[in-house]
C-alpha atoms as a PDB file:
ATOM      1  CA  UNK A   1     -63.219-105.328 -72.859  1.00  0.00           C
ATOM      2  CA  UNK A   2     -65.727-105.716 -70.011  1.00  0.00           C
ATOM      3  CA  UNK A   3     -64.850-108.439 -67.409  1.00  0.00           C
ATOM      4  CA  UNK A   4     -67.252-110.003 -65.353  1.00  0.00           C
ATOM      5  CA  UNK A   5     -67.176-109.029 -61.562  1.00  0.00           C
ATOM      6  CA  UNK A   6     -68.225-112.311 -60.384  1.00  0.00           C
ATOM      7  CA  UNK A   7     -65.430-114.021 -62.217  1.00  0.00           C
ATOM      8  CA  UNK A   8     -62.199-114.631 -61.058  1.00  0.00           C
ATOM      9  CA  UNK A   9     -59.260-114.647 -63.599  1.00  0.00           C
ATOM     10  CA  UNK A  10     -58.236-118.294 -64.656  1.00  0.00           C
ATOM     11  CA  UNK A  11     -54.001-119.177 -65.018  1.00  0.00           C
ATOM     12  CA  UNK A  12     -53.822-117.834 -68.473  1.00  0.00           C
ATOM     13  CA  UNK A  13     -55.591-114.463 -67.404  1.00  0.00           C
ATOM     14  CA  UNK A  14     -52.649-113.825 -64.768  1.00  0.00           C
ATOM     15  CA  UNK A  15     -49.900-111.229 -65.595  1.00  0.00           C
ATOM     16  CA  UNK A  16     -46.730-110.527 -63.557  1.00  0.00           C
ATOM     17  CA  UNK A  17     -45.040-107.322 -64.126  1.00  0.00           C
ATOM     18  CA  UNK A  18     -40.968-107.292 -62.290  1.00  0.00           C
ATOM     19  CA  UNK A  19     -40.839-104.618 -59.874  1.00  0.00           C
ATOM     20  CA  UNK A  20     -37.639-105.739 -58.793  1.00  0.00           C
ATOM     21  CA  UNK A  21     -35.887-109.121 -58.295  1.00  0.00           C
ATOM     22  CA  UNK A  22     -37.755-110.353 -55.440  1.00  0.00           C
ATOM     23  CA  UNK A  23     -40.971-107.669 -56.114  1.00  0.00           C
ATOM     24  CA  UNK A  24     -43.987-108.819 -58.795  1.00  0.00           C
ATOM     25  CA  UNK A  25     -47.117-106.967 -59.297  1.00  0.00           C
ATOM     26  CA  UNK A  26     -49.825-109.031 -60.115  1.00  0.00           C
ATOM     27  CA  UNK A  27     -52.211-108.057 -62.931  1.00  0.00           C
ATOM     28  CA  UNK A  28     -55.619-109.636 -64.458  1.00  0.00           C
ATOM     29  CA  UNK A  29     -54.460-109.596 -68.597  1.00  0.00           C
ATOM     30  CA  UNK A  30     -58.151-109.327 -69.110  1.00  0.00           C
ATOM     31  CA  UNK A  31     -58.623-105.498 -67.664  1.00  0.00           C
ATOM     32  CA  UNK A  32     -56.646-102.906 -69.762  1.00  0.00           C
ATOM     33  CA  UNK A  33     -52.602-102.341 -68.810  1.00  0.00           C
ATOM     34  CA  UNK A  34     -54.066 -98.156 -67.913  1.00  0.00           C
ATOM     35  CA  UNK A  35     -56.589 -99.199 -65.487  1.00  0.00           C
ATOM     36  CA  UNK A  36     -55.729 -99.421 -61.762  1.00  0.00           C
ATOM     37  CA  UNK A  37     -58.434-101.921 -61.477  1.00  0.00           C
ATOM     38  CA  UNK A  38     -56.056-104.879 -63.939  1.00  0.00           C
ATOM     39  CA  UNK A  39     -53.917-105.131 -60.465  1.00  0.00           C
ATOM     40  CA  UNK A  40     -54.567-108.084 -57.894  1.00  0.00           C
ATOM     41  CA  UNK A  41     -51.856-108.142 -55.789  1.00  0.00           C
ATOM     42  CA  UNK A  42     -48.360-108.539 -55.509  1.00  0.00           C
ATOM     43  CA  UNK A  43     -45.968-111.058 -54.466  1.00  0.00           C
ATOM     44  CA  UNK A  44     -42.546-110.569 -52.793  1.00  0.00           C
ATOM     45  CA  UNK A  45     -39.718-113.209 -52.164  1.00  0.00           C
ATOM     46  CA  UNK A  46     -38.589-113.274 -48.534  1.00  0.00           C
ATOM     47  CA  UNK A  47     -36.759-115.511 -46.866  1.00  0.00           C
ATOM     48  CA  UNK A  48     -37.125-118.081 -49.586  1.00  0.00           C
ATOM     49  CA  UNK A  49     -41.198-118.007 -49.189  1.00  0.00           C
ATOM     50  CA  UNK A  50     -43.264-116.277 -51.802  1.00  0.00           C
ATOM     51  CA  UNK A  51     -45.386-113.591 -49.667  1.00  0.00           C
ATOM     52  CA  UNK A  52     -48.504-112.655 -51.217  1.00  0.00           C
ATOM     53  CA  UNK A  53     -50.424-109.392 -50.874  1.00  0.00           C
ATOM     54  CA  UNK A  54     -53.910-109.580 -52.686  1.00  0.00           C
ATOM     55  CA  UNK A  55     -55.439-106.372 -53.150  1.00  0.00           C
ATOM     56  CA  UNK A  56     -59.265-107.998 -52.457  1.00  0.00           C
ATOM     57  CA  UNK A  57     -57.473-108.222 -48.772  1.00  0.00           C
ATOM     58  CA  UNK A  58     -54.511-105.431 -48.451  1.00  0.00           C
ATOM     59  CA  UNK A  59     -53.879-106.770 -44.233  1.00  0.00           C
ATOM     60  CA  UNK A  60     -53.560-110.446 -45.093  1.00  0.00           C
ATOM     61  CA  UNK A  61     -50.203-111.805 -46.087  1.00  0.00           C
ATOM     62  CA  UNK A  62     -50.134-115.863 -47.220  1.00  0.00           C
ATOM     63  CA  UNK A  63     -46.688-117.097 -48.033  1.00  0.00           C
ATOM     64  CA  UNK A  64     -46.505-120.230 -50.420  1.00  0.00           C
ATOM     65  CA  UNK A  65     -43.385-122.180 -51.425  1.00  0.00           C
ATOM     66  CA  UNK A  66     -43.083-121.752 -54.797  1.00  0.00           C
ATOM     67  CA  UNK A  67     -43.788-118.666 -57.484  1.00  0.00           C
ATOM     68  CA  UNK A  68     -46.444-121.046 -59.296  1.00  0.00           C
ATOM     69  CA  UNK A  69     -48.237-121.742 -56.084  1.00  0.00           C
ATOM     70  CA  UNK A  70     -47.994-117.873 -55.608  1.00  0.00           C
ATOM     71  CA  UNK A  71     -48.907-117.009 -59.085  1.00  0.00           C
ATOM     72  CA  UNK A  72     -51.931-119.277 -59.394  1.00  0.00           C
ATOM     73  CA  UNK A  73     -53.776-118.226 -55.525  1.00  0.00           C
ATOM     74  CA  UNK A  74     -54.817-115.381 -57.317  1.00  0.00           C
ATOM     75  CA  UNK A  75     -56.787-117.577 -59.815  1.00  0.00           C
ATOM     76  CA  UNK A  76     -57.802-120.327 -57.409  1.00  0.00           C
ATOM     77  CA  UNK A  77     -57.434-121.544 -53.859  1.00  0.00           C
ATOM     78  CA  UNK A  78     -56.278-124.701 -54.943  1.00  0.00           C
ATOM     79  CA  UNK A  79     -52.344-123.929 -53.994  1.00  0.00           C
ATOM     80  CA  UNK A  80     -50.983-125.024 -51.084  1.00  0.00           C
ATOM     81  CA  UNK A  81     -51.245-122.842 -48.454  1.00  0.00           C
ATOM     82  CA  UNK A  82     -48.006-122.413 -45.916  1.00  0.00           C
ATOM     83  CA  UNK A  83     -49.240-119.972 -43.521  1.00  0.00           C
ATOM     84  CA  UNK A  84     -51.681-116.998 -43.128  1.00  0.00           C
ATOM     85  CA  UNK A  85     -50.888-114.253 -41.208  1.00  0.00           C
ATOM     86  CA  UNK A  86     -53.055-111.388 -40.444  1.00  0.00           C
ATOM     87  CA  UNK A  87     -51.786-107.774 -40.168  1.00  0.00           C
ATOM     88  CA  UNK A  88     -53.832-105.059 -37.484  1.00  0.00           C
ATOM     89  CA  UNK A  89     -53.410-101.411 -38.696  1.00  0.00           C
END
């Protein structure tokens, strides 16, 4: 299946696969499992903040409250945002 470039993945299109039991990768459902290109991101719980690493932006780091607010930034920037930090490599 071909997926549109221009279109971000809605709620439904989001995938996480347990890397550990604070460690998600994020995949779009809509790219298949054996492409590298299906991953987004990846969240990590840390100090009871959901830290979010999108790969569209592999220095940024934006930490949300909850898993859904986590979950669904990679769909839309409606979620509340706690904090933004910027990491120079």
């Amino acid at each position: 299946m071909k997926v549109e470039q221009d279109r971000r993945p809605i709620a439904v299109d989001i995938r996480l696969d347990a890397l550990s039991g604070t460690e998600w990768r994020v995949c779009d459902r809509r790219v298949a499992e054996s492409d590298h290109l299906s991953i987004l991101g990846f969240i990590e719980l840390r100090n009871g903040h959901f830290e979010v690493t999108a790969m569209s932006s592999p220095g940024d780091r934006v930490i949300f409250d909850s898993m859904g607010e986590a979950r669904q930034s990679f769909a839309s920037q409606d979620a509340t945002l706690i904090h933004r930090e910027q990491t120079v490599v």
